[in-house]
Protein backbone atom coordinates (compact mmCIF):
# COMPACT_ATOMS: atom_id res chain seq x y z
CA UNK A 1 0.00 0.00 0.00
CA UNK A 2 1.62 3.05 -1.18
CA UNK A 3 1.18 6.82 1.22
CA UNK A 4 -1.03 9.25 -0.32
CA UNK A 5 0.39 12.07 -1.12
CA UNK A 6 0.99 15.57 0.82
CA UNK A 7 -0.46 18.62 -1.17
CA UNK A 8 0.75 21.98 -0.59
CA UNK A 9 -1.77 24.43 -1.02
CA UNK A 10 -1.90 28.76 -0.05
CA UNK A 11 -4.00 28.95 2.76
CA UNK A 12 -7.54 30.38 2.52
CA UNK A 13 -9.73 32.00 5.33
CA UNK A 14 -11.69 27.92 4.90
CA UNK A 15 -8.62 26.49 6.68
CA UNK A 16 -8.57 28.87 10.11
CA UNK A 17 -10.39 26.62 12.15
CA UNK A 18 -8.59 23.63 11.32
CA UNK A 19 -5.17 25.68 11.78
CA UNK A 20 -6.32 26.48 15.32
CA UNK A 21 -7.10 23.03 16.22
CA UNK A 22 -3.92 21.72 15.05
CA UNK A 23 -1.81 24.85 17.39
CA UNK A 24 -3.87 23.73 19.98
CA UNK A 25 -2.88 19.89 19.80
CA UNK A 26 0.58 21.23 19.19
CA UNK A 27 1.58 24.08 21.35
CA UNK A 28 -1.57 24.06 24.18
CA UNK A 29 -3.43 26.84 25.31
CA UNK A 30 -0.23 28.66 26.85
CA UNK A 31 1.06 29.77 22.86
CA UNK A 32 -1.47 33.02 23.54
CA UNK A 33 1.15 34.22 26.45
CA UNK A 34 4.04 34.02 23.80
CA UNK A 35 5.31 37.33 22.50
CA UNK A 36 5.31 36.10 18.85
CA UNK A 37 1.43 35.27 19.36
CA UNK A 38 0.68 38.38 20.57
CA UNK A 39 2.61 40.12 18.40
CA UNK A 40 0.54 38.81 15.38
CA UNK A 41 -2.61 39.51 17.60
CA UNK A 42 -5.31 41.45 15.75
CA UNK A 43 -3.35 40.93 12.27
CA UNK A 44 -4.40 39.63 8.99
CA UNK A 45 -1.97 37.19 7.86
CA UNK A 46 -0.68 37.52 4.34
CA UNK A 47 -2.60 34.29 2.88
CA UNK A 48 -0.71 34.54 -0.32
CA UNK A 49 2.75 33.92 1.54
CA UNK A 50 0.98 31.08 4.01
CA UNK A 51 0.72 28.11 3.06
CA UNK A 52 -1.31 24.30 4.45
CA UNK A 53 0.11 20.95 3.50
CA UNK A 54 -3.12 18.26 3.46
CA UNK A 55 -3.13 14.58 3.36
CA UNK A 56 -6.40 13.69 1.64
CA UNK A 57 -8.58 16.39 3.13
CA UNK A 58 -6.66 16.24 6.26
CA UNK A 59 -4.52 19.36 7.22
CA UNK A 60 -1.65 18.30 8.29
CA UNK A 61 0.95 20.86 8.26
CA UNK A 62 0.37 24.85 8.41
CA UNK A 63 2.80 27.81 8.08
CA UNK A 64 1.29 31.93 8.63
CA UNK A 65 3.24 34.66 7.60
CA UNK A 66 2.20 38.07 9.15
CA UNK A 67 3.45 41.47 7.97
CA UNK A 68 5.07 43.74 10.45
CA UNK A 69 7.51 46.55 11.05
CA UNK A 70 10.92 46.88 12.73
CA UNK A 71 10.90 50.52 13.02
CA UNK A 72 9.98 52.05 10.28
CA UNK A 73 11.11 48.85 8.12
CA UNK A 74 8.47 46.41 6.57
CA UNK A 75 9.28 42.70 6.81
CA UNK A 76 7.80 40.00 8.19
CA UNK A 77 6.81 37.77 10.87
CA UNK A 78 6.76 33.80 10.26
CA UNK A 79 4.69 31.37 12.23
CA UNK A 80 3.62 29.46 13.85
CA UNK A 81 5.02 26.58 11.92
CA UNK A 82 3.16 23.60 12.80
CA UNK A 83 2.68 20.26 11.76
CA UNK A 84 0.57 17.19 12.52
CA UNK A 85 2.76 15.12 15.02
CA UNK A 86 2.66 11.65 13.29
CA UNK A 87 3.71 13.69 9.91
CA UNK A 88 7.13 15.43 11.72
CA UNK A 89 10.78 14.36 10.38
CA UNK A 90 9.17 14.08 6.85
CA UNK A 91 10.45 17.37 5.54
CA UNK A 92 7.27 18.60 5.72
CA UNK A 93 7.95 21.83 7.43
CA UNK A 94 10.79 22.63 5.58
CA UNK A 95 8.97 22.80 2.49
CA UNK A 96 6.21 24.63 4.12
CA UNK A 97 9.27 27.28 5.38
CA UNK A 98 10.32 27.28 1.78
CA UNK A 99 7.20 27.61 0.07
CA UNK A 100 6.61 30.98 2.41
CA UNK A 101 10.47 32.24 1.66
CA UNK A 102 10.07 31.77 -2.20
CA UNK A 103 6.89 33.93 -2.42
CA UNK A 104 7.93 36.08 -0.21
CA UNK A 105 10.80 36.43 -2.52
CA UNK A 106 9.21 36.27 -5.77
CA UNK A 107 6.75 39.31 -4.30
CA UNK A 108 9.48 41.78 -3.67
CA UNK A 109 9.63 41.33 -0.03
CA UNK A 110 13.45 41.76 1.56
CA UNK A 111 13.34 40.45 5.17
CA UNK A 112 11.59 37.52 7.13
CA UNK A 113 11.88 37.23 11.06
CA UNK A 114 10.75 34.40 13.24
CA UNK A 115 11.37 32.76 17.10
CA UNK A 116 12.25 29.30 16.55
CA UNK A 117 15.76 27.08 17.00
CA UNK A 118 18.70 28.23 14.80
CA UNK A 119 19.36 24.61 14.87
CA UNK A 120 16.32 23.64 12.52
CA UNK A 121 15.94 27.33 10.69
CA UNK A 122 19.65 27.17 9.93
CA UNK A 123 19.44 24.82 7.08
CA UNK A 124 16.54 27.31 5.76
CA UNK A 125 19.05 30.42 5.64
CA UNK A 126 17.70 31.83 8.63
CA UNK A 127 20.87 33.26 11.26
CA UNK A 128 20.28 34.95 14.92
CA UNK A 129 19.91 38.62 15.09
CA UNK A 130 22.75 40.47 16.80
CA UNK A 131 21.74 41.64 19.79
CA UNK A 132 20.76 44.91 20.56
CA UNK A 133 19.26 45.39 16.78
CA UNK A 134 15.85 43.99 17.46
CA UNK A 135 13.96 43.63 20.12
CA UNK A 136 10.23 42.27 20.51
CA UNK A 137 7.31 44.26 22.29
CA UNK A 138 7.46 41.72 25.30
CA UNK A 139 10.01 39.18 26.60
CA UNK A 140 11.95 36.48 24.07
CA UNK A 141 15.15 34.45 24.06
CA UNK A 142 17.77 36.91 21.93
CA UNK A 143 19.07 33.18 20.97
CA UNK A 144 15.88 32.20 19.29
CA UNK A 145 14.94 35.61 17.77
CA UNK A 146 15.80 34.83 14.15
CA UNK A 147 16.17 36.71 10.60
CA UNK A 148 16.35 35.61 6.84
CA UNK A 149 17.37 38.50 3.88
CA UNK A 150 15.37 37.55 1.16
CA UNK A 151 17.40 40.77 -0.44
CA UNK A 152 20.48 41.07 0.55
CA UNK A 153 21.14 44.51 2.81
CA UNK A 154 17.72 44.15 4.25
CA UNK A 155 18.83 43.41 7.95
CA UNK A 156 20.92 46.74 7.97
CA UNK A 157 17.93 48.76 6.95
CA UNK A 158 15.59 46.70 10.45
CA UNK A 159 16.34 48.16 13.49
CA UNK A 160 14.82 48.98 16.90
CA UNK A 161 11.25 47.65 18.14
CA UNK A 162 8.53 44.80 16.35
CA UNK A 163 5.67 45.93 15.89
CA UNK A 164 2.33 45.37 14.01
CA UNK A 165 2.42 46.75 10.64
């Protein structure tokens, strides 16, 4: 019997409730306490730059992208990444994380931030902020607080507080 395959799709306003129950299973109700949460509290998320990764008709995997400013600077705000447990060490958030950096990319957009483990978002070109250049409207690891130039030079022009764009 062969898998069926995964399907990676944009996400459409159709998928939100099935997106929340799979942060729930995956990160509980304490993610609404997390800075990056609220930071994306109360903003649209850019559904041409998020993307869903189904099984059948089964949502599996999801990835938001959220605009927001660093200073005066546009970029933008990735997660939560979050994938269906029995479908992690596939690849399957990689290519969600790529799918997200590549339009992001392809629609002029220069910078992408997230909080996350340089460990995993290494291998996806993201590298740690320096410190002192960025900081979050409430309290984050400087270790985790990460950055991808999608155009190079785009870091230099980012500095000072997050905010919602």
């Amino acid at each position: 019997m062969t898998n069926p395959p995964i399907v990676f799709s944009p996400q459409t306003p159709a998928d939100e409730a099935a997106i929340e129950k799979l942060d729930e299973r995956a990160f509980g109700p304490g993610r609404f306490a997390r800075t990056a949460y609220r930071l994306r509290e109360g903003a649209a998320t850019d559904l041409s730059l998020s993307f869903v990764a189904r099984v059948g008709t089964l949502l599996v995997g999801a990835n938001r992208v959220t605009p927001i400013l660093i200073g005066d600077a546009p970029a933008l705000l990735l997660g939560p990444l979050t994938v269906e447990p029995a479908f992690r060490s596939q690849g399957l958030g990689e290519a969600l994380v790529k799918k997200s950096l590549d339009s992001a990319r392809a629609a002029g957009h220069g910078l992408v931030m997230l909080v996350g483990d340089l460990d995993y978002y290494a291998r996806l070109g993201f590298e740690r902020v320096p410190r002192g250049k960025i900081a979050m409207p409430g309290p984050v690891d400087p270790d985790r607080l990460l950055y991808c130039e999608l155009r190079q030079g785009a870091l230099a022009a980012a500095s000072g507080r997050m905010r919602r764009a």
